[in-house]
Protein backbone atom coordinates (compact mmCIF):
# COMPACT_ATOMS: atom_id res chain seq x y z
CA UNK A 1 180.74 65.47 148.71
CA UNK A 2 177.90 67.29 146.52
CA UNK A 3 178.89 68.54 143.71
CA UNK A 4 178.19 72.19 142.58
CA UNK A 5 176.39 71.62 139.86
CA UNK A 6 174.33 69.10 141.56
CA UNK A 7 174.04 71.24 144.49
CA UNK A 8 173.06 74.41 142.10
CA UNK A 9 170.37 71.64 140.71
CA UNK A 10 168.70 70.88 144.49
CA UNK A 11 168.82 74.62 145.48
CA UNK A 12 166.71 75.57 142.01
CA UNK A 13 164.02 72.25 143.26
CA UNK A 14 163.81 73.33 146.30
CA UNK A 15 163.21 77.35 145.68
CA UNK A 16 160.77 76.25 143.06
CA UNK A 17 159.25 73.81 146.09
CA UNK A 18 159.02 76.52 148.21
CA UNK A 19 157.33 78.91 145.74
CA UNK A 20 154.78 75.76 144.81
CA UNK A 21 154.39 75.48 148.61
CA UNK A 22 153.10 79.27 148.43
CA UNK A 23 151.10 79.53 145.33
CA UNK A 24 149.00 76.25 145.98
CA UNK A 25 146.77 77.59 148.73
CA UNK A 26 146.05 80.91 146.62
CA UNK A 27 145.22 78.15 143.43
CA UNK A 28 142.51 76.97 146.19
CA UNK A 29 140.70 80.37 147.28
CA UNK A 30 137.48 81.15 145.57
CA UNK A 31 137.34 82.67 142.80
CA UNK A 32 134.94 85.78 144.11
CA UNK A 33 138.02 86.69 146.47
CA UNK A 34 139.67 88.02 143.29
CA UNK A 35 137.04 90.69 142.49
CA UNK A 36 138.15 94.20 141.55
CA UNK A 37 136.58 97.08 143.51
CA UNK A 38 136.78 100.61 141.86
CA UNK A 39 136.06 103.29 143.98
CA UNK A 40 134.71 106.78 142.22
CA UNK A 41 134.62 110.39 143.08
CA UNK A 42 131.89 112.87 142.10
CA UNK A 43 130.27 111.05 139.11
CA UNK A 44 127.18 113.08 137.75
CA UNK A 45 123.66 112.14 136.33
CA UNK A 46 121.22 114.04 135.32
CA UNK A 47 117.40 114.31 134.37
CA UNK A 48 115.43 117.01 132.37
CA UNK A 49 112.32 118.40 134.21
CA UNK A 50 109.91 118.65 131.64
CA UNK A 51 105.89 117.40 131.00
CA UNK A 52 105.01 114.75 133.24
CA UNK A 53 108.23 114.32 134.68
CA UNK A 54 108.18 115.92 138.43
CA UNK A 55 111.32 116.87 139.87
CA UNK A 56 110.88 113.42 142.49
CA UNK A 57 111.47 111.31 139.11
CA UNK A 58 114.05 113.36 137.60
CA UNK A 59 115.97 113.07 140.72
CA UNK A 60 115.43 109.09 140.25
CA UNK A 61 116.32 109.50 137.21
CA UNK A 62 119.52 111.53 137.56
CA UNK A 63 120.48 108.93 139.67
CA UNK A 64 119.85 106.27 137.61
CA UNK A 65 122.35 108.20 135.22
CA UNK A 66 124.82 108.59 137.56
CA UNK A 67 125.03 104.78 138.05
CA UNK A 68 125.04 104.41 134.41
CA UNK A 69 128.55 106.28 134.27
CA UNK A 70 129.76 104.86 137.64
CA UNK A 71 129.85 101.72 135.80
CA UNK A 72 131.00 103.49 132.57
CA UNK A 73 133.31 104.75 134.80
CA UNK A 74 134.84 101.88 135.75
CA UNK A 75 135.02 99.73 132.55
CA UNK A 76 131.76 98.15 132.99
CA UNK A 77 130.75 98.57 129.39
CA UNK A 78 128.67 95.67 128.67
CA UNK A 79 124.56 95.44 128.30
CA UNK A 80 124.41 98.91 129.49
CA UNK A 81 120.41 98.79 128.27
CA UNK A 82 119.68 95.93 130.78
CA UNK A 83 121.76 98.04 133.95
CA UNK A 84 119.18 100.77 132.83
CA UNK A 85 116.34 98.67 133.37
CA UNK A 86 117.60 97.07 136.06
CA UNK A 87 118.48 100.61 138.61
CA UNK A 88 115.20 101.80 136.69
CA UNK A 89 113.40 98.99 138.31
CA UNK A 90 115.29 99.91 141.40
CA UNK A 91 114.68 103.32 141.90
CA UNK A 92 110.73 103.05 141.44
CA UNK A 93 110.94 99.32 143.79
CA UNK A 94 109.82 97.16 140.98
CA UNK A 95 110.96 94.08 143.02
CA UNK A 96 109.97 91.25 140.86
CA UNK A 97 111.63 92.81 137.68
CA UNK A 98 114.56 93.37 140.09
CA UNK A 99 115.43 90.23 141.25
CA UNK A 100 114.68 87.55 138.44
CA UNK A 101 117.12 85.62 137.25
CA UNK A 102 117.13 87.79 133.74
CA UNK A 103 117.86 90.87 135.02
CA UNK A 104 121.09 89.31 136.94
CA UNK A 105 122.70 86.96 134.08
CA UNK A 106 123.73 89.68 132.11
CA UNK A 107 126.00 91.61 134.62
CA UNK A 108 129.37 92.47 134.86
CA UNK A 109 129.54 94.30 137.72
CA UNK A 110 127.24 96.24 140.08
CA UNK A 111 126.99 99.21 142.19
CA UNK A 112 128.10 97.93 146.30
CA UNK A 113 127.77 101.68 147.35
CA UNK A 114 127.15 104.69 146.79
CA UNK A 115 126.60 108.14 148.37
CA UNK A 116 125.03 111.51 146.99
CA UNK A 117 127.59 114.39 147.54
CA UNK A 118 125.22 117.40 145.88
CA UNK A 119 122.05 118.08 144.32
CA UNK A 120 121.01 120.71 142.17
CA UNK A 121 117.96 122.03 139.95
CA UNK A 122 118.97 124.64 137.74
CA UNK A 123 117.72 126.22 133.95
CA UNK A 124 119.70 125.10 131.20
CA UNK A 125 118.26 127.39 128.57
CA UNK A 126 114.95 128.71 128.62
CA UNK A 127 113.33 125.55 127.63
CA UNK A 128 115.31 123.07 129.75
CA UNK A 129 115.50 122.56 133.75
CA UNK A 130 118.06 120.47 134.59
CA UNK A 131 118.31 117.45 137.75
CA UNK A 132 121.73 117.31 139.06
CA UNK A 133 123.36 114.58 141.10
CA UNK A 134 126.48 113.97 141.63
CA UNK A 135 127.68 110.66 143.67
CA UNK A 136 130.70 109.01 145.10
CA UNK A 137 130.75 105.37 144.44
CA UNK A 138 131.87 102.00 144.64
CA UNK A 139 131.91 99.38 141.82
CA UNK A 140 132.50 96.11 142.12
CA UNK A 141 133.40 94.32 138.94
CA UNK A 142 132.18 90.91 138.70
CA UNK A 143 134.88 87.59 138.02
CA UNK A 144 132.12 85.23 137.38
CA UNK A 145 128.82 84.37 135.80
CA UNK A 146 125.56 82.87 137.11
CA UNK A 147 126.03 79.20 138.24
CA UNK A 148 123.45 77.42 136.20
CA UNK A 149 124.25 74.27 138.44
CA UNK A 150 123.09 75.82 142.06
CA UNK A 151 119.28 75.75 141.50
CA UNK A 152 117.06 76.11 144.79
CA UNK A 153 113.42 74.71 144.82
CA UNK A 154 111.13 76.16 147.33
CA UNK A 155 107.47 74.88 147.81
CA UNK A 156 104.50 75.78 149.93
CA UNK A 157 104.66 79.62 150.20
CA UNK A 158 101.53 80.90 149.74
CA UNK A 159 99.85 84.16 148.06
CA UNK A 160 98.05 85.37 151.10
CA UNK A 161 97.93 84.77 154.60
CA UNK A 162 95.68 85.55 157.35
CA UNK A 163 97.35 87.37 160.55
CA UNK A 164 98.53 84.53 163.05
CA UNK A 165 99.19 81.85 159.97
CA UNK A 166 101.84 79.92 160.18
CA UNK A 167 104.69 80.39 158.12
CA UNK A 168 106.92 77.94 156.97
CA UNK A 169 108.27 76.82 153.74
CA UNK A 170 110.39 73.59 152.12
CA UNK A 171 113.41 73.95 149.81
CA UNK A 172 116.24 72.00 148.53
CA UNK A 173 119.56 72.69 146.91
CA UNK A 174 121.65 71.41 144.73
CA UNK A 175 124.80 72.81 146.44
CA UNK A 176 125.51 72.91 150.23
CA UNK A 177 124.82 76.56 150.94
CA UNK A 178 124.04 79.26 153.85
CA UNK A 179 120.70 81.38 153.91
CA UNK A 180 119.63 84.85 154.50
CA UNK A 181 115.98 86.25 154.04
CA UNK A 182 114.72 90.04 154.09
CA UNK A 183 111.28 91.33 154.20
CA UNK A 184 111.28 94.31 151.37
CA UNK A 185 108.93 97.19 152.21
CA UNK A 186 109.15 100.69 150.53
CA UNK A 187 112.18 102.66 151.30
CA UNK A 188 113.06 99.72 154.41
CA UNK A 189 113.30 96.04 154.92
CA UNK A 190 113.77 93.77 158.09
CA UNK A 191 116.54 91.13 158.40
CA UNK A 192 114.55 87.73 158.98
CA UNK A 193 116.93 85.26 159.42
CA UNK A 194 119.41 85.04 161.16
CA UNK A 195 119.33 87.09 163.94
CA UNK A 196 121.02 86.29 167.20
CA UNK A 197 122.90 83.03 165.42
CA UNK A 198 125.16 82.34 162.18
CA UNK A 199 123.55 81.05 159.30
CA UNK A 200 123.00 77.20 159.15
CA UNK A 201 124.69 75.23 156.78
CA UNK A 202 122.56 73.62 154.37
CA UNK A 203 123.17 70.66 152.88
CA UNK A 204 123.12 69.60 149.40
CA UNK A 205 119.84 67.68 147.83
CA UNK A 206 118.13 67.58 151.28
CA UNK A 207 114.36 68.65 151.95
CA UNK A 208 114.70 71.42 154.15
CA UNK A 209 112.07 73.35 156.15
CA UNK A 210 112.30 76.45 157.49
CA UNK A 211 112.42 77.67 160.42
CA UNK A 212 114.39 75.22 161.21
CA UNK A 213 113.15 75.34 165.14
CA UNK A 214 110.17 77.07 167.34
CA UNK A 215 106.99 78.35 164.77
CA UNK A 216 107.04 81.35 163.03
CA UNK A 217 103.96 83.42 162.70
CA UNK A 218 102.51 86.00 160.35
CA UNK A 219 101.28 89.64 161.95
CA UNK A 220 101.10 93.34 160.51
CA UNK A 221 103.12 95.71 161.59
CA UNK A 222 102.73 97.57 164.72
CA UNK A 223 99.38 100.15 164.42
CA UNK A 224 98.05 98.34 160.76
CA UNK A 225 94.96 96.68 162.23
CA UNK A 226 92.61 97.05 159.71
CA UNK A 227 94.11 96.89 155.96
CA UNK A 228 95.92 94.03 154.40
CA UNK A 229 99.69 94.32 154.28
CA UNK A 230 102.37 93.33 151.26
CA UNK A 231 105.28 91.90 152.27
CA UNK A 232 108.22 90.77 149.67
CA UNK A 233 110.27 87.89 150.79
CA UNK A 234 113.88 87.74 149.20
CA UNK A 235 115.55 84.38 149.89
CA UNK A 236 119.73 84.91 149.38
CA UNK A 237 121.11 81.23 149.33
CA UNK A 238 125.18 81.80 149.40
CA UNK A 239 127.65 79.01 148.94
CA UNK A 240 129.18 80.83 151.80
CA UNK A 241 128.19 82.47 154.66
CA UNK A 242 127.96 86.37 154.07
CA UNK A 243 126.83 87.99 157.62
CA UNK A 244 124.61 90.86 156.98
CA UNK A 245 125.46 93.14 160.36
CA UNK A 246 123.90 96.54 158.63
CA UNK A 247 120.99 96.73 160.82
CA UNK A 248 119.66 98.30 163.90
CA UNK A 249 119.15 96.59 167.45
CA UNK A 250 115.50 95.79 166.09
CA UNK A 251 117.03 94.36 162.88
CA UNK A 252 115.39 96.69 160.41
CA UNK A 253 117.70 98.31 157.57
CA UNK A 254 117.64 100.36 154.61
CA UNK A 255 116.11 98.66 151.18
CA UNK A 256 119.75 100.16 149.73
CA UNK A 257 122.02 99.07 151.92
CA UNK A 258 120.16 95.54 151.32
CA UNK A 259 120.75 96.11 147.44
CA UNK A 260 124.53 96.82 148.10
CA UNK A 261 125.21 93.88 150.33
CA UNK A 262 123.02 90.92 147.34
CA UNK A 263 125.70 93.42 144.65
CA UNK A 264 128.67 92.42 146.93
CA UNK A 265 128.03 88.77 146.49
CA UNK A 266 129.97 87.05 142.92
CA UNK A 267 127.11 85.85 140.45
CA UNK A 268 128.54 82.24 140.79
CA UNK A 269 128.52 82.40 144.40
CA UNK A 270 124.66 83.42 144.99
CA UNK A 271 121.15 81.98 144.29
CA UNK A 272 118.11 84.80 144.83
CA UNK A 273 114.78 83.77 144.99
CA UNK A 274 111.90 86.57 145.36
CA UNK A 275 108.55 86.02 146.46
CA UNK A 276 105.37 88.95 147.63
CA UNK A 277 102.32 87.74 149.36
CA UNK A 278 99.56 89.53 151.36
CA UNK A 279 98.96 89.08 155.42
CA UNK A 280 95.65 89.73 155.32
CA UNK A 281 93.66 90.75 159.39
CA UNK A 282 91.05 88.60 160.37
């Protein structure tokens, strides 16, 4: 026979078991699968019209604004200055300020999405016309800081390349990791690899070059015969693999929708490298 107060004692181990037997798989998850999402309705920004300022950049910079109080919005207080610069930059496709490693230590959270719901111009007072936008949005508020340990080193990408180069590059990691490259134009970009397969694993402290099978080579786009071309390669290295699906059948996609998905990612989970060069025809 058991007695009740050592059978009280084995029932309290083995609820506590079972709750251990629970909680030990969440203790394993990563840490980016705890991030807080905010979702906003009809934040406003706005821009004077005034002097230089055409109603194209107040609009930028109304929206600008209204991504300054989506984040104010949602608690997203900190180095409000650098979030500035950094949609600033964004708006006006300042790439390389965009995507250096400066510009992304500092942030707390970032703008995944966002949609403008209305638009207005309209006369404040007889001295002031007013930009008005107003956005719905989606925050996501960060759980983690840069990794200072996952450092990428990529070598032999060139400046400028004449139309039917070959392109290839080497890299290494410090961390076992997954890669996805864009091609940044204006207002578009093109989803480079991968296409029609998952993203490779890459392994830790390994020379890698890429492609990784067939040749890859470098042409204008379709009519541009005559004028050399800038193209802006940014290299997302992921500890895990993040499919990017937000593209057409040809694999081309918007420059913001590119932005959300690189905003999605946790700071400790991501490594961006950014690099422009020229094809150039022969």
């Amino acid at each position: 026979m058991i007695s009740r107060s050592l059978k009280r004692f084995l029932t309290r181990k083995w609820i506590s078991y079972e709750v251990i037997k629970l909680l030990f798989p969440l203790a394993l998850l990563p840490t980016h699968f705890y991030s807080q999402t905010v979702k906003l309705k009809g934040i406003i920004g706005t821009s004077n019209i005034s002097g230089d300022i055409s109603p194209n950049e107040a609009k930028k910079e109304a929206l600008t604004n209204a991504k300054i109080n989506c984040l104010l919005k949602a608690g997203v207080s900190e180095n409000i200055n650098s979030y500035q610069t950094l949609y600033t930059n964004q708006s006006n496709n300042k790439f390389e300020q965009l995507f250096t490693s400066e510009s992304q230590s500092q942030l707390q959270g970032n703008i995944k999405s966002y949609s403008i719901v209305n638009e207005k111009i309209y006369c404040k007072n007889e001295f002031e016309i007013v930009y008005e936008i107003v956005i719905n949005a989606e925050v996501i508020k960060y759980k983690s800081e840069i990794d200072n340990k996952f450092q990428v080193n990529i070598e032999n990408l060139k400046n400028t390349y004449n139309v039917g180069d070959d392109f290839s590059f080497q890299f290494k990691s410090t961390v076992d990791c997954y890669l996805t490259i864009f091609d940044l134009l204006d207002t578009t970009a093109a989803l480079v690899y991968p296409r029609n397969e998952s993203s490779k694993k890459i392994i830790k402290n390994k020379v890698i070059k890429f492609p990784y099978e067939g040749a890859l080579n470098t042409e204008l786009s379709p009519g541009n015969v005559t004028t050399s071309e800038p193209h802006r390669l940014l290299l997302v290295f992921s500890k895990e693999a993040y499919p990017f699906i937000l593209h057409d059948t040809n694999y081309f996609t918007s420059y913001e929708k590119v932005i959300g998905w690189v905003n999605s990612i946790e700071p400790s989970q991501k490594n961006i490298q950014y690099y422009g060069f020229q094809i150039i025809p022969r």
